[in-house]
Structure formats: structure tokens, C-alpha cells
Protein backbone atom coordinates (compact mmCIF):
# COMPACT_ATOMS: atom_id res chain seq x y z
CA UNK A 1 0.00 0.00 0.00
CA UNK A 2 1.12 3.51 -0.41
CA UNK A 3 2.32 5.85 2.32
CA UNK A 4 -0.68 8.17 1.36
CA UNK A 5 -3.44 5.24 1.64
CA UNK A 6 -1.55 3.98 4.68
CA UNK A 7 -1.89 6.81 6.82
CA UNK A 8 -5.53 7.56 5.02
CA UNK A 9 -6.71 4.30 6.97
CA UNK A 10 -5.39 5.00 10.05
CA UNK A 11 -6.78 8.40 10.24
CA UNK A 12 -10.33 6.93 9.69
CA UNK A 13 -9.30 3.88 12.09
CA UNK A 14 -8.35 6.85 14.75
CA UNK A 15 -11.60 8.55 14.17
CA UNK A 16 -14.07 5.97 14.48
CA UNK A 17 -12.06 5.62 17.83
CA UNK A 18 -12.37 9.23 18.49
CA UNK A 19 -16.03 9.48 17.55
CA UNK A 20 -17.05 6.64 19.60
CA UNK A 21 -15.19 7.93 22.20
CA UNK A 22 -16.63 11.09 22.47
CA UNK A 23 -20.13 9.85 21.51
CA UNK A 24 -19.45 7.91 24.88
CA UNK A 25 -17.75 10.13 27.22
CA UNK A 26 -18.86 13.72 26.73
CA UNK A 27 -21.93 14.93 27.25
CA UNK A 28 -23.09 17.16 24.75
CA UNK A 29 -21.65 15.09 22.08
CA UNK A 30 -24.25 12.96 20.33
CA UNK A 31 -23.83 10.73 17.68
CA UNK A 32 -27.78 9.95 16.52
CA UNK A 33 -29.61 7.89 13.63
CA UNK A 34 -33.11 9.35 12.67
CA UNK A 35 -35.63 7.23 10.21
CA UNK A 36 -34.25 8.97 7.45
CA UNK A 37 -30.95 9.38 7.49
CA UNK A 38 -29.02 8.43 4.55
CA UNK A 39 -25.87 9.25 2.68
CA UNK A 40 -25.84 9.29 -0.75
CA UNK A 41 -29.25 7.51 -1.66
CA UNK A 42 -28.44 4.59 0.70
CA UNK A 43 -30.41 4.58 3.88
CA UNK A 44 -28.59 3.95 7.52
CA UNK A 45 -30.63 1.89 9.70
CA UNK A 46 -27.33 1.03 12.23
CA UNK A 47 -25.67 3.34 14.20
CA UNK A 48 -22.15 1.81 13.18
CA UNK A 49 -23.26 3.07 9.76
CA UNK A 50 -23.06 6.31 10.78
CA UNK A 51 -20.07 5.95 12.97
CA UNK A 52 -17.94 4.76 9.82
CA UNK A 53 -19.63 8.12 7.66
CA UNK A 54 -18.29 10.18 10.04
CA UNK A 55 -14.86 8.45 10.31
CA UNK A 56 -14.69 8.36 6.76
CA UNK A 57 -15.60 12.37 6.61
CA UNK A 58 -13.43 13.02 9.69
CA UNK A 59 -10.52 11.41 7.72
CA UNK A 60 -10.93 13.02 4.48
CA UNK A 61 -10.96 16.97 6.20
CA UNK A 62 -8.16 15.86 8.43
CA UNK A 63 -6.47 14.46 5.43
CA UNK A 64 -7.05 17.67 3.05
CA UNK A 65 -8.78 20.34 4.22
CA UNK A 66 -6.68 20.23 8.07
CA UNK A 67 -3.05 20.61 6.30
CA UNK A 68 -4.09 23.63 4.89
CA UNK A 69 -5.87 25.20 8.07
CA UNK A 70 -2.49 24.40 9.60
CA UNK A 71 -0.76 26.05 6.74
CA UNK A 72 -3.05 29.25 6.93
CA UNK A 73 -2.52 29.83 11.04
CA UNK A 74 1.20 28.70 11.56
CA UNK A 75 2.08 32.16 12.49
CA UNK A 76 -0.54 31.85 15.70
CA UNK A 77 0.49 28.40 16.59
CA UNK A 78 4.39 29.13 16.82
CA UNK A 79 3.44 32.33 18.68
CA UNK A 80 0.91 30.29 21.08
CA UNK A 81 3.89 27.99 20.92
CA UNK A 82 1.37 25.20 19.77
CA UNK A 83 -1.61 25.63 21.57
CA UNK A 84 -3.60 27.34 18.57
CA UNK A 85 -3.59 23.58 17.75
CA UNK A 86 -6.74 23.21 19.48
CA UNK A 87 -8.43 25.88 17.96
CA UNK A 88 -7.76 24.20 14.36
CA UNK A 89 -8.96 21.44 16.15
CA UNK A 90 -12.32 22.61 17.15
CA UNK A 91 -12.52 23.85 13.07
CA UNK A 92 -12.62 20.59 12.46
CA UNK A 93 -14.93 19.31 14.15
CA UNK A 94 -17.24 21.97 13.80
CA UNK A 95 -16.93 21.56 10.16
CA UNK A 96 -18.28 18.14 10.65
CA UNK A 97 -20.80 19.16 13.17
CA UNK A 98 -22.33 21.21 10.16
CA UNK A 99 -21.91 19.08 7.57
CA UNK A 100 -23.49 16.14 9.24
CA UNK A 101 -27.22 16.28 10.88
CA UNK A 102 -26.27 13.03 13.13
CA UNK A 103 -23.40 14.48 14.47
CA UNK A 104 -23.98 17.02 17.27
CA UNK A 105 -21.77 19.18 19.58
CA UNK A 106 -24.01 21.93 21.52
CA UNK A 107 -22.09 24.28 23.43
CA UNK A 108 -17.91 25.54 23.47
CA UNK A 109 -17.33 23.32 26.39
CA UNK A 110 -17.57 19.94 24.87
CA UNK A 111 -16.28 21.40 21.30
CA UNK A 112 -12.88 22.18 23.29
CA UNK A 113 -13.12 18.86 25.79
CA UNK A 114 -13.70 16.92 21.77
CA UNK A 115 -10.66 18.93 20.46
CA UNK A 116 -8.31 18.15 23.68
CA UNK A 117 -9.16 14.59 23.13
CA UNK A 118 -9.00 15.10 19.55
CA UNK A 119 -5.15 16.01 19.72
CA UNK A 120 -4.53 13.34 22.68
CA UNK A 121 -5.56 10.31 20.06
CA UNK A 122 -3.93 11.68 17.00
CA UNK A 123 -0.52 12.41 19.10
CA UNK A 124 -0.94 8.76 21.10
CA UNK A 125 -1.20 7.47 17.21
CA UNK A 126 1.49 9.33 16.11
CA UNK A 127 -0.55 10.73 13.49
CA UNK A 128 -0.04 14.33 12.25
């Protein structure tokens, strides 16, 4: 396999971890199915359905769109020495908070508790 694809599939491995995780742990996080959700024409009925959508979108932004969000603010996170991370972070998940009606994160509190945790898996994994 090549590096690219490699890494792909553990960013989508790490974010069905992540999602699950903080579908679990944080309140104000929910992860729901409703009778008509569906992606693409294909109906989910299973909530592991949508667990793997939103892996598979998590790891496509962090993939493309999250390089060049960390392009864009490098200036802030050298000056923050790093910690502008989170904010990035957040981005991201908001992004997917929008995108997705099944995916819900209502308030600031468990968007930054999701984005701490966010960094803590994808620095345990080694993944950048």
C-alpha cells in the first residue's frame, strides 16, 4: 500500500475511535440515527453506519482540508507555541458538526473537551 493510503486508513481507524469515544464520554456530544438518514441515496438503519460516515468524513478533512488550516494559522500556533492547535482542532470538528445532521456538539465546552481529546488520540497514534 502507499504511504498516502496507509496513513488515510489510520486516520479513519483513529476517528471511528475518536467518535465513539466522544459519543461515549462527553456529554453534549451525540452521535444519533433518525428514520431517514441516509448518505448518498443509501439509507442507515445502524448506528455503526453512521459511525464509519463520520470516520470516513473526519478522515478526508483531516487528510485535506486540516493541512491547509495548519498552513493558513502557523504564524498563531508558533506564537501560542502550539496551543492554537486546538483551535484548528475545534474547526474541524465543527466543520463536521455542520456538515453532518447526526453528528452534534451543543455548546464551546464539549467542542474544546472533543478537540483536547482530539489532539490526545492523533498524538498517542502518532498521526499528524
Amino acid at each position: 500500500m502507499s504511504n498516502f493510503l496507509m496513513k488515510f486508513v489510520t486516520r479513519v481507524g483513529a476517528s471511528l475511535i475518536l467518535l465513539y469515544v466522544l459519543d461515549f464520554f462527553i456529554p453534549g456530544v451525540k452521535v444519533m440515527i433518525f428514520p431517514d438518514s441516509n448518505f448518498l441515496g443509501f439509507p442507515l438503519r445502524e448506528k455503526w453506519q453512521i459511525f464509519l460516515i463520520l470516520a470516513f468524513s473526519l478522515g478526508l478533512i483531516n487528510s485535506f482540508l486540516k493541512p491547509i488550516l495548519d498552513f493558513i494559522t502557523f504564524p498563531l500556533r508558533f506564537l501560542t507555541f502550539g496551543l492554537f492547535s486546538l483551535v484548528v482542532n475545534m474547526i474541524v470538528l465543527k466543520l463536521l458538526d455542520i456538515a453532518f445532521n447526526e453528528f452534534l456538539i451543543s455548546g464551546l465546552w464539549p467542542l474544546f473537551l472533543s478537540a483536547v481529546i482530539f489532539a490526545f488520540v492523533h498524538g498517542l497514534l502518532g498521526i499528524k
